[in-house]
N, C-alpha and C. Protein backbone atom coordinates (compact mmCIF):
# COMPACT_ATOMS: atom_id res chain seq x y z
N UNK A 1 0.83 -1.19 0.00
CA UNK A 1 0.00 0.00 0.00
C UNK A 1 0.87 1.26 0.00
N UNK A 2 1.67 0.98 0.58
CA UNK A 2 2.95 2.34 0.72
C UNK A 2 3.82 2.60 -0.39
N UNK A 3 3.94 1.82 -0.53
CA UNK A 3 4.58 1.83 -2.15
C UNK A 3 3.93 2.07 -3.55
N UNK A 4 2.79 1.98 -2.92
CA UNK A 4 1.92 2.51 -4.41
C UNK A 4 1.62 3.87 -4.43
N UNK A 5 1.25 4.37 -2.86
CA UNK A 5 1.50 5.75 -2.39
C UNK A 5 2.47 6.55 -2.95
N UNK A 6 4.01 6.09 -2.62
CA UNK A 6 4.77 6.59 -3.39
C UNK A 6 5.31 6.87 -4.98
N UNK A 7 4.72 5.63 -5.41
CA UNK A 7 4.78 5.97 -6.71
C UNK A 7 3.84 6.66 -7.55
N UNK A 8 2.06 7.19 -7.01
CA UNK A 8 1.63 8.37 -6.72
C UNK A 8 2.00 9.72 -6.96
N UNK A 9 2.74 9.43 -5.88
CA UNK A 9 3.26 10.59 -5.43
C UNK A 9 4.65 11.42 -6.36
N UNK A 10 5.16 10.16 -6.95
CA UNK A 10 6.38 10.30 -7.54
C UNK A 10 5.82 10.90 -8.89
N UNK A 11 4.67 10.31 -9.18
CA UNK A 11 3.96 10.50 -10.44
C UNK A 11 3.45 12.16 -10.85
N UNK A 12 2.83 12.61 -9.25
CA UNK A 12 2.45 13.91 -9.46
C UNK A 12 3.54 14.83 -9.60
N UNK A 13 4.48 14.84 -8.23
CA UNK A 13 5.68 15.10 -8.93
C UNK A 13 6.27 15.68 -10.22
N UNK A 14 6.22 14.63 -10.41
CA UNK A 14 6.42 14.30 -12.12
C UNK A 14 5.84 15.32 -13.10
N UNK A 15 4.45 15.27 -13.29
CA UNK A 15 3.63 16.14 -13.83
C UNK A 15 3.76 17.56 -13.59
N UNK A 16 4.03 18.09 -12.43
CA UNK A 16 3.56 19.36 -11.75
C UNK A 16 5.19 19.68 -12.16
N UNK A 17 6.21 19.40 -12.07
CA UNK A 17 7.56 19.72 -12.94
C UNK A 17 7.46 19.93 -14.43
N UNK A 18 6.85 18.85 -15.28
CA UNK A 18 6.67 19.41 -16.75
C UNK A 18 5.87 20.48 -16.71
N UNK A 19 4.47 20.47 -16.00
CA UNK A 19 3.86 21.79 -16.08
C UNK A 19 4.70 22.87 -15.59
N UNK A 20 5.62 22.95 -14.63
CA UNK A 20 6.64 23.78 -14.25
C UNK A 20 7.36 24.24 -15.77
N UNK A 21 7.82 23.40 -16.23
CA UNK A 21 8.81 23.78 -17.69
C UNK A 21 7.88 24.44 -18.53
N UNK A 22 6.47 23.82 -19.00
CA UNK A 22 6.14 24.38 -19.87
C UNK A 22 5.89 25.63 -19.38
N UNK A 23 5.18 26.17 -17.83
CA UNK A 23 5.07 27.43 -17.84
C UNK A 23 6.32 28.18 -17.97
N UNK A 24 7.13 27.89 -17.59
CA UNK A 24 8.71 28.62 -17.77
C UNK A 24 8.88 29.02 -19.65
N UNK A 25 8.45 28.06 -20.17
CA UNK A 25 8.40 28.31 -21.70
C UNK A 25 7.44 29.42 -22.11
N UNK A 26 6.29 29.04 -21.67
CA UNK A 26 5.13 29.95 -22.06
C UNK A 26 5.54 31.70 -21.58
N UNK A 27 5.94 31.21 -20.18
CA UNK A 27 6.21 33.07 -19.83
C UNK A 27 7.50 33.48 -20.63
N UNK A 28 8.06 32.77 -21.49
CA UNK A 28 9.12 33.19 -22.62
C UNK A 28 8.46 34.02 -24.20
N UNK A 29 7.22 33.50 -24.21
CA UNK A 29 6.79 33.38 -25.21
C UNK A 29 5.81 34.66 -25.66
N UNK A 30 6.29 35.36 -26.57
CA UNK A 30 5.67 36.60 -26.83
C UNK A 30 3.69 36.70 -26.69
N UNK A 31 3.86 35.64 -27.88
CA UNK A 31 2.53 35.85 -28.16
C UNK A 31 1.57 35.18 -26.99
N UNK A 32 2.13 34.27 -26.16
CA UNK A 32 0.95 34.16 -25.18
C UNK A 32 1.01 35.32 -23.86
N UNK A 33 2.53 35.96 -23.87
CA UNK A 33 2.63 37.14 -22.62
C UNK A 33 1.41 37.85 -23.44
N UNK A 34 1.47 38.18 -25.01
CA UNK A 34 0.65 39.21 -25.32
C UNK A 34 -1.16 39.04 -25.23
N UNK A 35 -1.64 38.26 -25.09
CA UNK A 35 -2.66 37.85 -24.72
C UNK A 35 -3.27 38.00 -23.41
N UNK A 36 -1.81 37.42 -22.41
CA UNK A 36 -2.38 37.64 -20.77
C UNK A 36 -2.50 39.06 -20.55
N UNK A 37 -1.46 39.82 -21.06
CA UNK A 37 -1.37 41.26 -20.95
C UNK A 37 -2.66 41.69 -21.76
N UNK A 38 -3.09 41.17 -22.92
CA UNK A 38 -4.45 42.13 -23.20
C UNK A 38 -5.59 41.71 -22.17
N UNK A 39 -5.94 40.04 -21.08
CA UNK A 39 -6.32 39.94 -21.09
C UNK A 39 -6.51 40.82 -19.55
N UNK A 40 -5.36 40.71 -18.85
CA UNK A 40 -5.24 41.36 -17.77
C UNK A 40 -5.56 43.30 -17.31
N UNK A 41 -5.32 43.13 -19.16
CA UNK A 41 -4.97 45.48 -19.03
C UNK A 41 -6.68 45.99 -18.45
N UNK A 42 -7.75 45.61 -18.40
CA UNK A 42 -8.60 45.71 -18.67
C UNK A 42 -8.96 45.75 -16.59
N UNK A 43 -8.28 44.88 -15.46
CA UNK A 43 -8.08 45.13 -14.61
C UNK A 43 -7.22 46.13 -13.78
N UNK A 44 -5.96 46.75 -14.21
CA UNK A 44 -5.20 47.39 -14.11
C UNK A 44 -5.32 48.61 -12.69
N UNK A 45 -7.11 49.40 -13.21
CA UNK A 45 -7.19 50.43 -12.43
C UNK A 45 -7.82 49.92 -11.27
N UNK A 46 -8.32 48.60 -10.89
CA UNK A 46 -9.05 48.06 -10.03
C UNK A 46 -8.23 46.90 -8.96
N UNK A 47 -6.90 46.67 -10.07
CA UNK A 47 -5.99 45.60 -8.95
C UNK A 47 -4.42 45.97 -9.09
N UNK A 48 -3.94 45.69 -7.82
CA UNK A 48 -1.85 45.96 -8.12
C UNK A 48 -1.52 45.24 -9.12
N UNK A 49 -0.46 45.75 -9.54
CA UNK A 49 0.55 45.03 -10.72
C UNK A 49 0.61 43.54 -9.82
N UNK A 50 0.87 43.19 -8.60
CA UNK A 50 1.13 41.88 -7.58
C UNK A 50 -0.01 41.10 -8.05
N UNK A 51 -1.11 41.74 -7.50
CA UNK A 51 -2.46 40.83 -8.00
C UNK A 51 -2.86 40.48 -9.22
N UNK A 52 -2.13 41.22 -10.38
CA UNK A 52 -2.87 40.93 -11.88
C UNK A 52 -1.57 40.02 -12.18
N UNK A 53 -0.30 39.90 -11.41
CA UNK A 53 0.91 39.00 -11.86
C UNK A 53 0.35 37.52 -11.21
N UNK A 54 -0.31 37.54 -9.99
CA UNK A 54 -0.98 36.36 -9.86
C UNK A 54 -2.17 35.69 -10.15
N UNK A 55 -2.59 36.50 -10.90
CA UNK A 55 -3.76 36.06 -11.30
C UNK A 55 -3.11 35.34 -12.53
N UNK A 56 -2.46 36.17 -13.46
CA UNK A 56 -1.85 35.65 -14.65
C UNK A 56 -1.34 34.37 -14.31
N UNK A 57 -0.71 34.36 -13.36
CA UNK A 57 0.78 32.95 -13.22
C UNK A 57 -0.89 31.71 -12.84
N UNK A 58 -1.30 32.12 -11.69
CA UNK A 58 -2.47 31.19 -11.73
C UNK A 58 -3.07 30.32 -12.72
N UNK A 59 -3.74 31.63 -13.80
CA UNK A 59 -4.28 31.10 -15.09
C UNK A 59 -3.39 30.31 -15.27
N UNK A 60 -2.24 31.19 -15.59
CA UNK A 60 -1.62 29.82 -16.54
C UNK A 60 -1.45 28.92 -16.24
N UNK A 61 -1.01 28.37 -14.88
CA UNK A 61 -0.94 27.15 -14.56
C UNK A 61 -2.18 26.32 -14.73
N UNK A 62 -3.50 26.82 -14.27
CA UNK A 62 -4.73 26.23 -14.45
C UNK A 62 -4.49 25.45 -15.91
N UNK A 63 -4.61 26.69 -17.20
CA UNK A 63 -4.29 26.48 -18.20
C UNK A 63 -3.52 25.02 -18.74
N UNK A 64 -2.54 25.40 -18.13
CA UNK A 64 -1.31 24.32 -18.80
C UNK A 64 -1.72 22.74 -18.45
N UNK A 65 -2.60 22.80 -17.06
CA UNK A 65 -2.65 21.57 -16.37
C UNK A 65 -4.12 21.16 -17.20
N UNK A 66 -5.15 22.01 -17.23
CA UNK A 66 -6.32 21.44 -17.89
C UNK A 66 -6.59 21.48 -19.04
N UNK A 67 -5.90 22.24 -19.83
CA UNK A 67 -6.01 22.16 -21.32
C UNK A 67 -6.30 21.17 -21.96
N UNK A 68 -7.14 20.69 -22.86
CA UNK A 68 -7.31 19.65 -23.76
C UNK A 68 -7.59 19.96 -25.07
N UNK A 69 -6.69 19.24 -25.91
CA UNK A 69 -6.34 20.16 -27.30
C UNK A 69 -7.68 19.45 -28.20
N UNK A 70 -8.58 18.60 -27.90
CA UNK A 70 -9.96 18.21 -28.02
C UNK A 70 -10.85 18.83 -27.43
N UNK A 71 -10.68 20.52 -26.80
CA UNK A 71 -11.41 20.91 -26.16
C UNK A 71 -12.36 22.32 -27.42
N UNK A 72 -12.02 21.77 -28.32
CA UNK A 72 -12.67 22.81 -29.47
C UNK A 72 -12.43 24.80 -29.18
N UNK A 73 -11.24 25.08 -28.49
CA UNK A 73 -10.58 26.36 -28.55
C UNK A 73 -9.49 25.84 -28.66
N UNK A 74 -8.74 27.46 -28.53
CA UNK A 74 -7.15 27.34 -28.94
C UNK A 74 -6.60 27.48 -27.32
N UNK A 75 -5.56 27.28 -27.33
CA UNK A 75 -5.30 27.52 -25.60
C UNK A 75 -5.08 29.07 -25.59
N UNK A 76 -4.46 29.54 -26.24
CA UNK A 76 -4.41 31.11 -26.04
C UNK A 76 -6.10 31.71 -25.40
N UNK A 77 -6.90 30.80 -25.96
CA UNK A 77 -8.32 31.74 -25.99
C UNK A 77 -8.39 31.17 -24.54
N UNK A 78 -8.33 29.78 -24.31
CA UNK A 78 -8.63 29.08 -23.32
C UNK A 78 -8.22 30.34 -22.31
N UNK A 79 -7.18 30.39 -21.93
CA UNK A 79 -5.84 30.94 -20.81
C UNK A 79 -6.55 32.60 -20.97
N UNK A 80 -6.79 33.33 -22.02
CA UNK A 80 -7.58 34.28 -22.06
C UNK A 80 -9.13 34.15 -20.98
N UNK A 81 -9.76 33.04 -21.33
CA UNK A 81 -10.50 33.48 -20.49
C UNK A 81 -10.07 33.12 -18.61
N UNK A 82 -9.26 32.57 -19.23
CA UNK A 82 -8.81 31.71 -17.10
C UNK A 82 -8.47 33.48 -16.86
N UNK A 83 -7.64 34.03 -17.26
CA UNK A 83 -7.05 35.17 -16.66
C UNK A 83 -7.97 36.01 -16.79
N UNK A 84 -8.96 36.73 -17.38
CA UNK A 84 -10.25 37.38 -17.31
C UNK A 84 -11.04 36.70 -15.15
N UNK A 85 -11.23 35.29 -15.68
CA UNK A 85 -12.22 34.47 -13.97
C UNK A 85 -10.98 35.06 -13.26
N UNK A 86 -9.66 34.99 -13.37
CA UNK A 86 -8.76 34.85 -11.79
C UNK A 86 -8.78 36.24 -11.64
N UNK A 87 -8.79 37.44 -12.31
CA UNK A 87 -9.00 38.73 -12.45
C UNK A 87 -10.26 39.27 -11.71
N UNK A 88 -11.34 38.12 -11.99
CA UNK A 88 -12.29 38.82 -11.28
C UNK A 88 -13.00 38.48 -10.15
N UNK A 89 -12.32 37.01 -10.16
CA UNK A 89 -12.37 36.66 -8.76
C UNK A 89 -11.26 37.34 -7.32
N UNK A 90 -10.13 37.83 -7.73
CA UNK A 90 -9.64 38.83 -6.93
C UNK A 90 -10.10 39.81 -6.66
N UNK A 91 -10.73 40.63 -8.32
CA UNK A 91 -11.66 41.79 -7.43
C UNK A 91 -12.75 41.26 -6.51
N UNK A 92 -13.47 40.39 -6.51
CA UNK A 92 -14.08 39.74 -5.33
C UNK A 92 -13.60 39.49 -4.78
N UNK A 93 -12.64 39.18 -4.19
CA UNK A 93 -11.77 38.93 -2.68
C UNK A 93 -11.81 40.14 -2.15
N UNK A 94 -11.08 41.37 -3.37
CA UNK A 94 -10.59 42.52 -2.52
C UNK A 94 -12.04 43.00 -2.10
N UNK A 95 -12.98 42.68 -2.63
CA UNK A 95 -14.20 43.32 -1.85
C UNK A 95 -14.64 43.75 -0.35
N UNK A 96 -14.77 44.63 0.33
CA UNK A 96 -14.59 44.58 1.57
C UNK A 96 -15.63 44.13 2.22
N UNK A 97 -16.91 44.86 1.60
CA UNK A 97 -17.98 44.27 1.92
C UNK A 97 -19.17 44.46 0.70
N UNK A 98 -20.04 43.59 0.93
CA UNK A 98 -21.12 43.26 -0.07
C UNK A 98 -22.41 44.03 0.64
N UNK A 99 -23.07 45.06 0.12
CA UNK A 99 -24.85 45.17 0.71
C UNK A 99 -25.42 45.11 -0.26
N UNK A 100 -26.61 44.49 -0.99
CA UNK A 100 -27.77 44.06 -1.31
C UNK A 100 -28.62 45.79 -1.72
N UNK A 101 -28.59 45.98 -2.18
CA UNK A 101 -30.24 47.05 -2.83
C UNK A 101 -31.13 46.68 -2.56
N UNK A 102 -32.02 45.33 -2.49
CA UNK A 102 -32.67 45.19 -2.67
C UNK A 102 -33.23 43.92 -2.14
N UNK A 103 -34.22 43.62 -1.88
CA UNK A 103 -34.91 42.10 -1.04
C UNK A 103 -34.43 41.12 -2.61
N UNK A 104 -34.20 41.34 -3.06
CA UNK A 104 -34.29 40.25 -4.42
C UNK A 104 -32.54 40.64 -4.79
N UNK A 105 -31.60 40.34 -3.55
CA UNK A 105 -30.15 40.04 -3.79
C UNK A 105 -29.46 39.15 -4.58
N UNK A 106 -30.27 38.37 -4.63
CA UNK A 106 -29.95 37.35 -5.65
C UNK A 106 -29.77 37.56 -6.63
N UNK A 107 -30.16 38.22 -7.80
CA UNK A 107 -30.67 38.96 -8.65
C UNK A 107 -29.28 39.91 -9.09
N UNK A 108 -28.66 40.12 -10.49
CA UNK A 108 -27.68 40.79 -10.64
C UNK A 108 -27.87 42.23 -10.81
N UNK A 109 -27.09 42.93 -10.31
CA UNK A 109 -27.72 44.63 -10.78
C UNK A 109 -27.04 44.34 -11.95
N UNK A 110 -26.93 45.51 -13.08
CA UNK A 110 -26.12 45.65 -14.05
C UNK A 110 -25.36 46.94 -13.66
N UNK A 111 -25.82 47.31 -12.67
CA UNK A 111 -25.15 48.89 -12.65
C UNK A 111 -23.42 48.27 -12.08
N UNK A 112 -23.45 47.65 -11.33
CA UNK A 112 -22.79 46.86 -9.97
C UNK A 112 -22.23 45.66 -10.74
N UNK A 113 -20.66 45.82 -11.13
CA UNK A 113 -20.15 45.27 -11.70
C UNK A 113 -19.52 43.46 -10.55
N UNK A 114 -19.97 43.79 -9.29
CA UNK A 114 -19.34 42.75 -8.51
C UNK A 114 -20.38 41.78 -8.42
N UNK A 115 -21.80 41.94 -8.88
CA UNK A 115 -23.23 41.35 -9.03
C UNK A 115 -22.58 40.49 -10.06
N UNK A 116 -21.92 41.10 -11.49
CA UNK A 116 -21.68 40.04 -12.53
C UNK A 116 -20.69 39.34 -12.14
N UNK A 117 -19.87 39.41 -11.07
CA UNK A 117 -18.77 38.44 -10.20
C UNK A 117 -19.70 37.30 -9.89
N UNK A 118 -20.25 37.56 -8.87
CA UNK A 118 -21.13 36.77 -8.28
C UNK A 118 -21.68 35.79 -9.62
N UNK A 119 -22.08 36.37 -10.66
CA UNK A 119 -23.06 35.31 -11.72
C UNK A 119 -21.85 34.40 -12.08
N UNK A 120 -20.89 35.29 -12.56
CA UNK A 120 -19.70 34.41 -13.36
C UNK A 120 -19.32 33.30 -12.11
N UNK A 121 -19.11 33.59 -11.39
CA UNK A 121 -18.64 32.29 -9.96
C UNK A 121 -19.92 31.38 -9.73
N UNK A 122 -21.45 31.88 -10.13
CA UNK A 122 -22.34 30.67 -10.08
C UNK A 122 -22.46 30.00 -11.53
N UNK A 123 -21.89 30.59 -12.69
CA UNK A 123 -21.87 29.78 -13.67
C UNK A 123 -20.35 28.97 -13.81
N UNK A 124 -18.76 29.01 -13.20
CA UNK A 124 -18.07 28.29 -13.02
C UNK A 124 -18.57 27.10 -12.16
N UNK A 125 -19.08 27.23 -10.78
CA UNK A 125 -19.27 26.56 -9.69
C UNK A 125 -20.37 25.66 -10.50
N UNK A 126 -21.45 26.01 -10.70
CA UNK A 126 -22.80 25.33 -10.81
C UNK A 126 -23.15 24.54 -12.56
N UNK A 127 -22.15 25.17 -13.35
CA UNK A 127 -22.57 24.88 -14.80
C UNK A 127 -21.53 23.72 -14.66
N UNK A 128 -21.83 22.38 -15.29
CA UNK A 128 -20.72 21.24 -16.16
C UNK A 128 -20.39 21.85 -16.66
N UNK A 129 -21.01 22.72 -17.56
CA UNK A 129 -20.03 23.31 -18.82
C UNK A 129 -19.82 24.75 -19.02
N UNK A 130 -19.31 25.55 -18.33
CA UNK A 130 -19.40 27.14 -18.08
C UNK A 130 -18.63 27.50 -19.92
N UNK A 131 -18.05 26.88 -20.53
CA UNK A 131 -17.63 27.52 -21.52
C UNK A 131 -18.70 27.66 -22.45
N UNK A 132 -19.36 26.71 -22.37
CA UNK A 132 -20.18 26.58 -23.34
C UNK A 132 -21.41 27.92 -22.87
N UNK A 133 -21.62 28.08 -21.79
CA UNK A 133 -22.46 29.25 -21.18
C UNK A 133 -22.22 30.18 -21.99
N UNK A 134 -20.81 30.63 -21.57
CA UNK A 134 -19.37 31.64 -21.89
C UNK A 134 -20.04 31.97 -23.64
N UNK A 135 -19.67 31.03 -24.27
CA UNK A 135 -19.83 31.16 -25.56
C UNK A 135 -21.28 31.53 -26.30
N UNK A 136 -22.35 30.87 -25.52
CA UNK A 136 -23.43 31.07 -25.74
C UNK A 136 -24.31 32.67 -25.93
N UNK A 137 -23.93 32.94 -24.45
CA UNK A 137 -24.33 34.53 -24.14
C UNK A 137 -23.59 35.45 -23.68
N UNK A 138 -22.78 35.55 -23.55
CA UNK A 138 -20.80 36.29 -23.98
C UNK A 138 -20.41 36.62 -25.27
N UNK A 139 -20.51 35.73 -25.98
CA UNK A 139 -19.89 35.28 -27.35
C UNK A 139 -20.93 35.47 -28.42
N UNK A 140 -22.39 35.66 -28.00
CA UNK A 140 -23.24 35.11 -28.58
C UNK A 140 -23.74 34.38 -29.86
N UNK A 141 -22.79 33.40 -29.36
CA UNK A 141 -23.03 32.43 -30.64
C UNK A 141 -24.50 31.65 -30.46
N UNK A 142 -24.51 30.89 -32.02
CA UNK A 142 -25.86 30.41 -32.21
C UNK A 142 -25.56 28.91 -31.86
N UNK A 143 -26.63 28.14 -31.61
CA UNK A 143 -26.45 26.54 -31.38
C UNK A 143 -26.09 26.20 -32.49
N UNK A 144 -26.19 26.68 -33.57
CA UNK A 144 -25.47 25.75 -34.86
C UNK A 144 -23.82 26.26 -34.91
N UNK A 145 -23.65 27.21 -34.34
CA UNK A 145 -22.39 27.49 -34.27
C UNK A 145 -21.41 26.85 -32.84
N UNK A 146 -22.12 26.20 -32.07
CA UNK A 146 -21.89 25.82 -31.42
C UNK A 146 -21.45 25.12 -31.45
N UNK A 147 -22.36 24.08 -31.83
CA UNK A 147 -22.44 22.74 -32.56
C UNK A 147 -21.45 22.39 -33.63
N UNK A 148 -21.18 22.89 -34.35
CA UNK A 148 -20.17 23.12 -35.44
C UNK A 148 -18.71 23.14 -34.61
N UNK A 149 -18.58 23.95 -33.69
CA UNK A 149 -17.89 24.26 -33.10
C UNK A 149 -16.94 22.70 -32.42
N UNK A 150 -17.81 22.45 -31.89
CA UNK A 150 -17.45 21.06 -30.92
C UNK A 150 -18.03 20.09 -31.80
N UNK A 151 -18.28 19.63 -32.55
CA UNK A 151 -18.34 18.88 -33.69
C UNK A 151 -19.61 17.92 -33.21
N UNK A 152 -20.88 18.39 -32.68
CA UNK A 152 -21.66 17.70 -32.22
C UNK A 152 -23.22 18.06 -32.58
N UNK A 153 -24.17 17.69 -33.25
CA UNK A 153 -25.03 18.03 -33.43
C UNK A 153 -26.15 18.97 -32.39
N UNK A 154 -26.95 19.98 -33.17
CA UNK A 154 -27.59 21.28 -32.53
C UNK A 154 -28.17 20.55 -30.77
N UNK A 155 -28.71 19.33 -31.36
CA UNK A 155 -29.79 18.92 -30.60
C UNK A 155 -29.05 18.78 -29.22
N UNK A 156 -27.65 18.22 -28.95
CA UNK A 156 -26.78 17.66 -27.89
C UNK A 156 -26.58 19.12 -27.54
N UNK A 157 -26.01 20.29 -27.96
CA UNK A 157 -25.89 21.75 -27.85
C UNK A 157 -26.93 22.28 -26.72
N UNK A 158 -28.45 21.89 -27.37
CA UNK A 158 -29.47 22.41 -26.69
C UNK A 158 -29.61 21.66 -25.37
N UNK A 159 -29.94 20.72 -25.18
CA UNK A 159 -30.07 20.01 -24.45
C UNK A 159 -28.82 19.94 -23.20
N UNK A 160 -27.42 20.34 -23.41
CA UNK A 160 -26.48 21.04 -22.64
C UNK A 160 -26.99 21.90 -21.65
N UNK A 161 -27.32 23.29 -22.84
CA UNK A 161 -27.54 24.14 -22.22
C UNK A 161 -29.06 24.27 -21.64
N UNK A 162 -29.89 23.35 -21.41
CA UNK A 162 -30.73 23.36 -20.63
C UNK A 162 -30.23 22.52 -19.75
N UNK A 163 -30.18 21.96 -19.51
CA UNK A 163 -29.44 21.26 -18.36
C UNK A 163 -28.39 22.34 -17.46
N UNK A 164 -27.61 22.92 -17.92
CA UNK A 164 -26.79 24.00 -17.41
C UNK A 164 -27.62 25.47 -16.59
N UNK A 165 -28.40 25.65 -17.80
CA UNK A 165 -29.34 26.78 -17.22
C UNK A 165 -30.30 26.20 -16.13
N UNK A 166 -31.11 25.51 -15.84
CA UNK A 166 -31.82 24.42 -14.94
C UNK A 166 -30.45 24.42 -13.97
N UNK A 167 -29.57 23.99 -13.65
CA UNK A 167 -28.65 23.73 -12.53
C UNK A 167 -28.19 25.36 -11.99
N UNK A 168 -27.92 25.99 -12.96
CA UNK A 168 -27.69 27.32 -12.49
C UNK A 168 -29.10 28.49 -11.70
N UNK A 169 -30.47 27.91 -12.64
CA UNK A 169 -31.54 28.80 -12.11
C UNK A 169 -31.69 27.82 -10.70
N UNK A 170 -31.39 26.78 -10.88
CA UNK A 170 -31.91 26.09 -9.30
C UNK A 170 -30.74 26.77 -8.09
N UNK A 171 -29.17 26.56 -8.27
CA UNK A 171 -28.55 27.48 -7.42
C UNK A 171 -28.59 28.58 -7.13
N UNK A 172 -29.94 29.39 -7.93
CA UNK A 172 -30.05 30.74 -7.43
C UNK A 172 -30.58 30.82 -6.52
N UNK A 173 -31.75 29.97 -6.92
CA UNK A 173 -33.12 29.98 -6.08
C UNK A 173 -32.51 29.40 -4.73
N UNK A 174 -32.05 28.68 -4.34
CA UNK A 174 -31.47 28.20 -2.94
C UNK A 174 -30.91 28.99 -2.53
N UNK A 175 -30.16 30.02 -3.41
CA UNK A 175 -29.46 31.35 -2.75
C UNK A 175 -30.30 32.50 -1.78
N UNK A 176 -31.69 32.25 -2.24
CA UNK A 176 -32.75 33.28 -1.66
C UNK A 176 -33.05 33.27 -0.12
C-alpha cells in the first residue's frame, strides 16, 4: 500500500515539474505574454501590478494543467478566459464588503459590476459546462455554431444548455 502511495506521489511530482517547464516556456513566449497582458490590461485600475501577476501565473498554470487540445478552442483563448475568472475573482476577494439594494439580492444589478462576479462564480461553480455558457451569451453564438464548433449536433448543444441553465436557475433559487 505504501509503495503505491509513493509511486503516486512520484507520479504527481512528475507532472507538476513538466507543467513547471512548460510554464517557464510559455512566460518566454511573446505571443501568449501578449494575450495575458491584453487579457489582464482591462483590470489594471481596479488591482496591483502583484495581484494581476498572480492572477496571470495562476491562469496559466490552471491552463497548462487542464487544457485539452480536443477541447474545441485554442489555448491562447482558453488561458484568455482563465485570466479574465482569476481577475475577477480577486476583485471579489478585494471586496470589503457586499450590501444588497434590494430584497431580491440574488438577482444581478447591471449597474454593480461585482453582481456580474457573483453570476460568473455561479456559472463556473454550478454549470458542467461554463464555456459553453461563456460562448453562448458572452460570445453570442448560435447553437449551430456551437455545434459546429465542438463537432456535435444542434440537438446535444441544446439540451447542454438546458441542463446548465436548470442547474444554475436552481442554485439561485437556494441562494434566496
Amino acid at each position: 500500500m505504501k509503495k503505491n502511495l509513493l509511486i503516486k506521489e512520484k507520479t504527481l511530482t512528475e507532472k507538476q515539474e513538466v507543467y513547471q517547464e512548460q510554464i517557464e516556456q510559455q512566460l518566454k513566449d511573446k505571443d501568449i505574454m501578449g494575450v495575458v497582458s491584453k487579457a489582464a490590461s482591462t483590470f489594471t485600475s481596479t488591482l496591483s501590478h502583484d495581484e494581476i501577476q498572480t492572477c496571470i501565473l495562476s491562469a496559466l498554470w490552471k491552463a497548462t494543467s487542464k487544457y485539452r487540445l480536443d477541447g474545441g478552442t485554442k489555448f491562447t483563448t482558453y488561458l484568455y478566459r482563465g485570466v479574465v475568472m482569476e481577475c475577477l475573482t480577486q476583485q471579489k476577494f478585494n471586496l470589503n464588503h457586499y450590501s444588497p439594494h434590494s430584497t431580491h439580492h440574488n438577482l444581478p444589478d447591471r449597474k454593480n459590476p461585482y453582481d456580474r462576479i457573483d453570476l460568473l462564480d455561479e456559472i463556473n461553480t454550478k454549470c458542467e459546462d461554463p464555456d459553453l455558457i461563456y460562448d453562448r451569451f458572452y460570445k453570442n453564438m448560435t447553437i449551430k455554431e456551437l455545434a459546429k464548433q465542438r463537432g456535435v449536433c444542434g440537438e446535444t448543444i441544446r439540451i447542454k444548455l438546458k441542463k446548465n441553465l436548470k442547474n444554475l436557475r436552481n442554485s439561485m433559487i437556494e441562494g434566496v
